[in-house]
PDB file of N, CA and C in Angstrom:
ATOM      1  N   UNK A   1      -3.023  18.131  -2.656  1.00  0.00           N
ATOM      2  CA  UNK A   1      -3.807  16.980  -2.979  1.00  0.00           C
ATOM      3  C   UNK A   1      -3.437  15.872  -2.001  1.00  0.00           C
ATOM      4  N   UNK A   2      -4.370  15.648  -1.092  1.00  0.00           N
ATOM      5  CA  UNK A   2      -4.128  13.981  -0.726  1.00  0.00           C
ATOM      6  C   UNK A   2      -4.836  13.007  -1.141  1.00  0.00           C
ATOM      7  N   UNK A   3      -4.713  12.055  -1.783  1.00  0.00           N
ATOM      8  CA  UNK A   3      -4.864  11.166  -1.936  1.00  0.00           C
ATOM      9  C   UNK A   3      -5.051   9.416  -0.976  1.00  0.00           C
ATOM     10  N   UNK A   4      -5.685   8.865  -0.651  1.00  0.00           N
ATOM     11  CA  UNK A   4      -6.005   7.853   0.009  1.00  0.00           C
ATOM     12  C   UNK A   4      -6.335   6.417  -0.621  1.00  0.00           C
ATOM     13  N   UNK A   5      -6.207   5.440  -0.127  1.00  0.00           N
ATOM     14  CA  UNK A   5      -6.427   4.140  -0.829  1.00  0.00           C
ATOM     15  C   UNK A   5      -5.930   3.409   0.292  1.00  0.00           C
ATOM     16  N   UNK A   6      -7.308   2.175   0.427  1.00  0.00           N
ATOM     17  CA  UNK A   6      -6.489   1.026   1.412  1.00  0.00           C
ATOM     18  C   UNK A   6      -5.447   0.121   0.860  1.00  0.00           C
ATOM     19  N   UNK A   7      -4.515  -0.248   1.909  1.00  0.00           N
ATOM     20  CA  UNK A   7      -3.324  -0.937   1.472  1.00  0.00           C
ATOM     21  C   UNK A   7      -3.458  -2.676   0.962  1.00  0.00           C
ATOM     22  N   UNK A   8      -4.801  -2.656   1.307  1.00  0.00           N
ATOM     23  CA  UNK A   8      -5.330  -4.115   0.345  1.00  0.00           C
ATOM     24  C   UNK A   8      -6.475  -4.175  -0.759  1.00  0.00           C
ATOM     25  N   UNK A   9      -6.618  -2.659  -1.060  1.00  0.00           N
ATOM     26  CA  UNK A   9      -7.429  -2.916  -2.145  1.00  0.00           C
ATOM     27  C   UNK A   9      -8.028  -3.279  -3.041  1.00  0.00           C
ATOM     28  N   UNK A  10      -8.657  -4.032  -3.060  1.00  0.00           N
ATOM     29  CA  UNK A  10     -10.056  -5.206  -3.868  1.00  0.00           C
ATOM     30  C   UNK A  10      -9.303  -4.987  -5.437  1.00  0.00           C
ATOM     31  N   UNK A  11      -8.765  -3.581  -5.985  1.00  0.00           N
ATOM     32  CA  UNK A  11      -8.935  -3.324  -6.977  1.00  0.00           C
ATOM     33  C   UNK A  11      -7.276  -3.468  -7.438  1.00  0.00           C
ATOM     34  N   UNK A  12      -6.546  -3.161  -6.575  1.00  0.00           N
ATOM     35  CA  UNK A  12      -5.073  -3.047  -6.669  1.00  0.00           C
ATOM     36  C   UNK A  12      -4.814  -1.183  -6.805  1.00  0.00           C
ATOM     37  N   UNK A  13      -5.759  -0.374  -6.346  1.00  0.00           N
ATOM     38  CA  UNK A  13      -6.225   0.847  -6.456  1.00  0.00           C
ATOM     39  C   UNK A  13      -4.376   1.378  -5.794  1.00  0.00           C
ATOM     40  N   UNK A  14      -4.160   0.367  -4.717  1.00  0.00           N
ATOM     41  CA  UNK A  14      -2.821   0.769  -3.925  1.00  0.00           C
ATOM     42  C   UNK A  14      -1.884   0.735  -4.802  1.00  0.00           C
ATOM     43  N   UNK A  15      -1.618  -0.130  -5.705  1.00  0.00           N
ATOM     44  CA  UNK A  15      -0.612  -0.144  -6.428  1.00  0.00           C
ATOM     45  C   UNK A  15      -0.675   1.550  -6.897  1.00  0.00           C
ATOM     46  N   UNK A  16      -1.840   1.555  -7.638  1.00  0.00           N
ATOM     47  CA  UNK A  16      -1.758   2.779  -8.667  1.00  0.00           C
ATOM     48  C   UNK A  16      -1.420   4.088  -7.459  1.00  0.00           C
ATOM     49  N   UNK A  17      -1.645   4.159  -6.485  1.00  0.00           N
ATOM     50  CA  UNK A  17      -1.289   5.025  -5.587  1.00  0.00           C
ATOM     51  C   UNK A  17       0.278   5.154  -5.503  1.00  0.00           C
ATOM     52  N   UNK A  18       0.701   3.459  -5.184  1.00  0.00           N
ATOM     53  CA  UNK A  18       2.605   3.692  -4.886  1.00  0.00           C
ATOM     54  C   UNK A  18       2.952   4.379  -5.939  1.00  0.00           C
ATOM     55  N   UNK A  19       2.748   3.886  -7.470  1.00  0.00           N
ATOM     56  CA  UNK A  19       3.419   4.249  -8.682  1.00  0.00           C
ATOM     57  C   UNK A  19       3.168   6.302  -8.894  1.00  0.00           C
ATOM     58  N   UNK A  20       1.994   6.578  -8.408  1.00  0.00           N
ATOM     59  CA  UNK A  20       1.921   7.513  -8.431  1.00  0.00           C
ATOM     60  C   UNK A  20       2.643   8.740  -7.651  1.00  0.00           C
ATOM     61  N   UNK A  21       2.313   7.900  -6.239  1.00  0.00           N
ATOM     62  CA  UNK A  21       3.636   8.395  -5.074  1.00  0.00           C
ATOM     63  C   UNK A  21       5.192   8.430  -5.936  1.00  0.00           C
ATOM     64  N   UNK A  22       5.336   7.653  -6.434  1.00  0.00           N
ATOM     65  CA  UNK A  22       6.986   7.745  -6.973  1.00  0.00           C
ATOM     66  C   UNK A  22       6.996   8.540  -8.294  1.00  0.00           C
ATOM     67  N   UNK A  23       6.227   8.845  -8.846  1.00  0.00           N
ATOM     68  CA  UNK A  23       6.120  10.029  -9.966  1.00  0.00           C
ATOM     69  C   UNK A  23       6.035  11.358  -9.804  1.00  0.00           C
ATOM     70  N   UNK A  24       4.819  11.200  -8.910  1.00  0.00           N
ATOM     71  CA  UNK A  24       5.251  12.871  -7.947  1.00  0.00           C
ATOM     72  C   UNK A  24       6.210  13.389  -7.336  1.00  0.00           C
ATOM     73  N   UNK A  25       6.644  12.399  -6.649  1.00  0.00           N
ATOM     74  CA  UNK A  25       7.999  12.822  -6.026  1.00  0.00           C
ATOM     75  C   UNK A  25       9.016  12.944  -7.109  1.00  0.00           C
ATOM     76  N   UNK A  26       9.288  12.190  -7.661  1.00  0.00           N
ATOM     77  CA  UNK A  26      10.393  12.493  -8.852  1.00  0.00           C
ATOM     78  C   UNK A  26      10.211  13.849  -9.309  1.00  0.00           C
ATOM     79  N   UNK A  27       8.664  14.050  -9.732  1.00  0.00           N
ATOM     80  CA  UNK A  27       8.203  15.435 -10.781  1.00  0.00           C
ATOM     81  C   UNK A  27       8.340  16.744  -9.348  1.00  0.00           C
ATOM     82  N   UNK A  28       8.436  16.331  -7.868  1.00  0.00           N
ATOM     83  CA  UNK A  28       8.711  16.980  -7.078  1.00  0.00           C
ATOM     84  C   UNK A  28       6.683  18.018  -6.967  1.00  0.00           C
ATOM     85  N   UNK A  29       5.815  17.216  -7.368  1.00  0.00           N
ATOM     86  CA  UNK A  29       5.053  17.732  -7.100  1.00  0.00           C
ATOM     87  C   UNK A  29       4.279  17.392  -5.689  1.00  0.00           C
ATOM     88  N   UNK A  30       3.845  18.639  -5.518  1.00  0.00           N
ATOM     89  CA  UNK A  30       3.620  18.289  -3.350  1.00  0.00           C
ATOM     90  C   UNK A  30       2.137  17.627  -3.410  1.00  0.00           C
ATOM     91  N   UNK A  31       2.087  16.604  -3.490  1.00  0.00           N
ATOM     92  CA  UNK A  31       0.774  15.605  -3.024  1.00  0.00           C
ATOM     93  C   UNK A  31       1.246  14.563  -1.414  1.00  0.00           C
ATOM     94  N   UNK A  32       0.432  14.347  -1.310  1.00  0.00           N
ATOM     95  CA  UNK A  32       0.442  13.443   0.095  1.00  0.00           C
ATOM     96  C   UNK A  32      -0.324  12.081  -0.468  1.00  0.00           C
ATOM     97  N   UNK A  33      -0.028  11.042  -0.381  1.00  0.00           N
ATOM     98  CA  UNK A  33      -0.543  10.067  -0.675  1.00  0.00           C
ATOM     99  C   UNK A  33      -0.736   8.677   0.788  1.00  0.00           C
ATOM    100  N   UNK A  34      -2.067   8.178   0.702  1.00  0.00           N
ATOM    101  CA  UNK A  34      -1.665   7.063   2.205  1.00  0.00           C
ATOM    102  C   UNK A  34      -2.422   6.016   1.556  1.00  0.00           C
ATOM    103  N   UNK A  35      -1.556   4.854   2.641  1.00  0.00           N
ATOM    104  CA  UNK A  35      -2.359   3.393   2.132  1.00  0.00           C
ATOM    105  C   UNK A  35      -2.851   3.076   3.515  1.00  0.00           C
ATOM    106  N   UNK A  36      -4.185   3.452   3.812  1.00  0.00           N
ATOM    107  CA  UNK A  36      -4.908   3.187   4.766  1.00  0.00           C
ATOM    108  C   UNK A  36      -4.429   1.578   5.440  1.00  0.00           C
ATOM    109  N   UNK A  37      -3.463   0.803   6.158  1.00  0.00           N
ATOM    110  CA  UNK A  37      -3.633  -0.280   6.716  1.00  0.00           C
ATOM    111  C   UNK A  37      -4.852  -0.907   7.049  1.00  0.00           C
ATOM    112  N   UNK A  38      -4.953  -2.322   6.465  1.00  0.00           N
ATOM    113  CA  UNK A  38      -6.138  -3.072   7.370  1.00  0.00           C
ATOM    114  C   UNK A  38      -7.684  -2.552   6.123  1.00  0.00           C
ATOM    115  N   UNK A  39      -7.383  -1.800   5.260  1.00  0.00           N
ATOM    116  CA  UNK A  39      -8.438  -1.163   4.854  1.00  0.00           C
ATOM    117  C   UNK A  39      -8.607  -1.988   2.976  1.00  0.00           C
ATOM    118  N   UNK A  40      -9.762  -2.237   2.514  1.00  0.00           N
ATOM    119  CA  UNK A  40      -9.421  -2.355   1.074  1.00  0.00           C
ATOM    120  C   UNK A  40     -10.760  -1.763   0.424  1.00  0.00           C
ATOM    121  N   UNK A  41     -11.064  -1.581  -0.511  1.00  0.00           N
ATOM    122  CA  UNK A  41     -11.952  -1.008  -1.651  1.00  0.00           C
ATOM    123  C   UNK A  41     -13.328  -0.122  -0.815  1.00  0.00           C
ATOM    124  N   UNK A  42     -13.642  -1.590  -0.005  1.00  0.00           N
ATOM    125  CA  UNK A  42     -15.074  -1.494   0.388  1.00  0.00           C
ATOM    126  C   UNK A  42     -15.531  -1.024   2.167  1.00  0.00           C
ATOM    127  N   UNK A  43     -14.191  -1.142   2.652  1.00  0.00           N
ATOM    128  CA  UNK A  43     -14.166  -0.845   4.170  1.00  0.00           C
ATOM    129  C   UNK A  43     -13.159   0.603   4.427  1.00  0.00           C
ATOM    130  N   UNK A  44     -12.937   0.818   3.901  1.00  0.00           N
ATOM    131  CA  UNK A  44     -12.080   1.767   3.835  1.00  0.00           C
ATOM    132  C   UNK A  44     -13.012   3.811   4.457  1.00  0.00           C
ATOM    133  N   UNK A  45     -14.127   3.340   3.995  1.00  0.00           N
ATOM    134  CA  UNK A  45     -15.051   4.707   4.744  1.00  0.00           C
ATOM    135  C   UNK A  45     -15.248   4.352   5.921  1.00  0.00           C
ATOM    136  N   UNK A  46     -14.953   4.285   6.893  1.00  0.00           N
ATOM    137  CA  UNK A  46     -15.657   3.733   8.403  1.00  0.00           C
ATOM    138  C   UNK A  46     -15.780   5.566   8.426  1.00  0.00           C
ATOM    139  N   UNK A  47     -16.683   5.412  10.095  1.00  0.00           N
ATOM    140  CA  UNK A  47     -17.160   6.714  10.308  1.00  0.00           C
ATOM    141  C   UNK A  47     -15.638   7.407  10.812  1.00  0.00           C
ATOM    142  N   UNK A  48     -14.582   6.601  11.574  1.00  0.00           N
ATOM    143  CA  UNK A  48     -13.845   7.396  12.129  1.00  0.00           C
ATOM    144  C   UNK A  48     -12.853   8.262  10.529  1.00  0.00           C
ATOM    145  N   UNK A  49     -12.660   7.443   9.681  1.00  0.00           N
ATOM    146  CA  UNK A  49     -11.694   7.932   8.850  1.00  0.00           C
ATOM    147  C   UNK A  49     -12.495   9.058   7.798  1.00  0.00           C
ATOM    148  N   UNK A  50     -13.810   8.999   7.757  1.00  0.00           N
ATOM    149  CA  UNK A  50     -15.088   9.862   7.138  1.00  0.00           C
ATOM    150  C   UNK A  50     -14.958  11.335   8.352  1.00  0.00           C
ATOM    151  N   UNK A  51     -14.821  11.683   9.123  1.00  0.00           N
ATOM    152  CA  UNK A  51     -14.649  12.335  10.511  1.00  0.00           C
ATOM    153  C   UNK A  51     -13.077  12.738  10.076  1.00  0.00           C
ATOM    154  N   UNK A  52     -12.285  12.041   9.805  1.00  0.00           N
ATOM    155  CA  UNK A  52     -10.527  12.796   9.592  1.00  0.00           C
ATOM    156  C   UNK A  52     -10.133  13.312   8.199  1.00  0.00           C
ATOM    157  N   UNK A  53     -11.277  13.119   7.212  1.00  0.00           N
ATOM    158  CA  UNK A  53     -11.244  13.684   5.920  1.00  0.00           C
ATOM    159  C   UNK A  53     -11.700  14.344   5.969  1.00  0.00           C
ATOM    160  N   UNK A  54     -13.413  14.651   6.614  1.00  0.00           N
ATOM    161  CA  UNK A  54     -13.809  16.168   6.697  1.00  0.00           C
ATOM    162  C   UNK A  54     -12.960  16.540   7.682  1.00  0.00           C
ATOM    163  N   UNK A  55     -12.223  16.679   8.546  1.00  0.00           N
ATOM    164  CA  UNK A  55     -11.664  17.511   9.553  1.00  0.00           C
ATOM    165  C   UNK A  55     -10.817  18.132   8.422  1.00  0.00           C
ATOM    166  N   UNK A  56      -9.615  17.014   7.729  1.00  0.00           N
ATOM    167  CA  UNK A  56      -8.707  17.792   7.144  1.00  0.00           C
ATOM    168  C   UNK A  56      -9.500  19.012   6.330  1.00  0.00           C
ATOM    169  N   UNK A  57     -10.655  18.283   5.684  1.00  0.00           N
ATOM    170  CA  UNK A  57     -10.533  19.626   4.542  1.00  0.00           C
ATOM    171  C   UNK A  57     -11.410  21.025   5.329  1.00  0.00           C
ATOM    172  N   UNK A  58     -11.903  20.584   6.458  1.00  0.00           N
ATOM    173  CA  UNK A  58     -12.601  21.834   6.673  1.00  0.00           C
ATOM    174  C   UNK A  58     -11.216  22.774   7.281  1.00  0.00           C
ATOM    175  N   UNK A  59     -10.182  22.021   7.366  1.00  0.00           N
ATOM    176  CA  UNK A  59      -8.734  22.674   8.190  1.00  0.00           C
ATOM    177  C   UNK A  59      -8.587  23.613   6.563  1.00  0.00           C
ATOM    178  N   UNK A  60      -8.555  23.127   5.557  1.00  0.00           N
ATOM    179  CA  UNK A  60      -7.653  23.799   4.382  1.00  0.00           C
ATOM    180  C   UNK A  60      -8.711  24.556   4.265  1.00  0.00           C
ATOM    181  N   UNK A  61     -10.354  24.558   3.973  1.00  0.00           N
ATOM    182  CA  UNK A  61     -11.045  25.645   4.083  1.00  0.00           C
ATOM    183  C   UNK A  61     -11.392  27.123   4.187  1.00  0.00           C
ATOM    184  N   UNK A  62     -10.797  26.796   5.828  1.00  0.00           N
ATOM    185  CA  UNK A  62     -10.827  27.831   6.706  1.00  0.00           C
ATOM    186  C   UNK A  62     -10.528  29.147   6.574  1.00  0.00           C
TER     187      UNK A  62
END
């Protein structure tokens, strides 16, 4: 599972990401979590980062 959220999120969406990051890891479950820099709620799809999410998943796909 990765998970994504900008690191200024409109919503505080990041928070719920850190807290989550530190639960998984404790519970030792393998997620990847990122706080997109520069990014919050509503800017956060640009085409380049829309282009590195399908890349990843067409990578796990395969």
């Amino acid at each position: 599972m990765h998970v994504y959220a900008g690191a200024a999120d409109n919503f505080l969406l990041n928070e719920a990401v850190t807290a989550f990051t530190q639960k998984a890891v404790a519970a030792k479950v393998p997620v990847v979590t990122e706080l997109i820099p520069g990014a919050d709620h509503w800017n956060i799809w640009s085409e380049a980062f829309t282009k590195r999410v399908v890349a990843e998943i067409d990578t796990k796909i395969e």
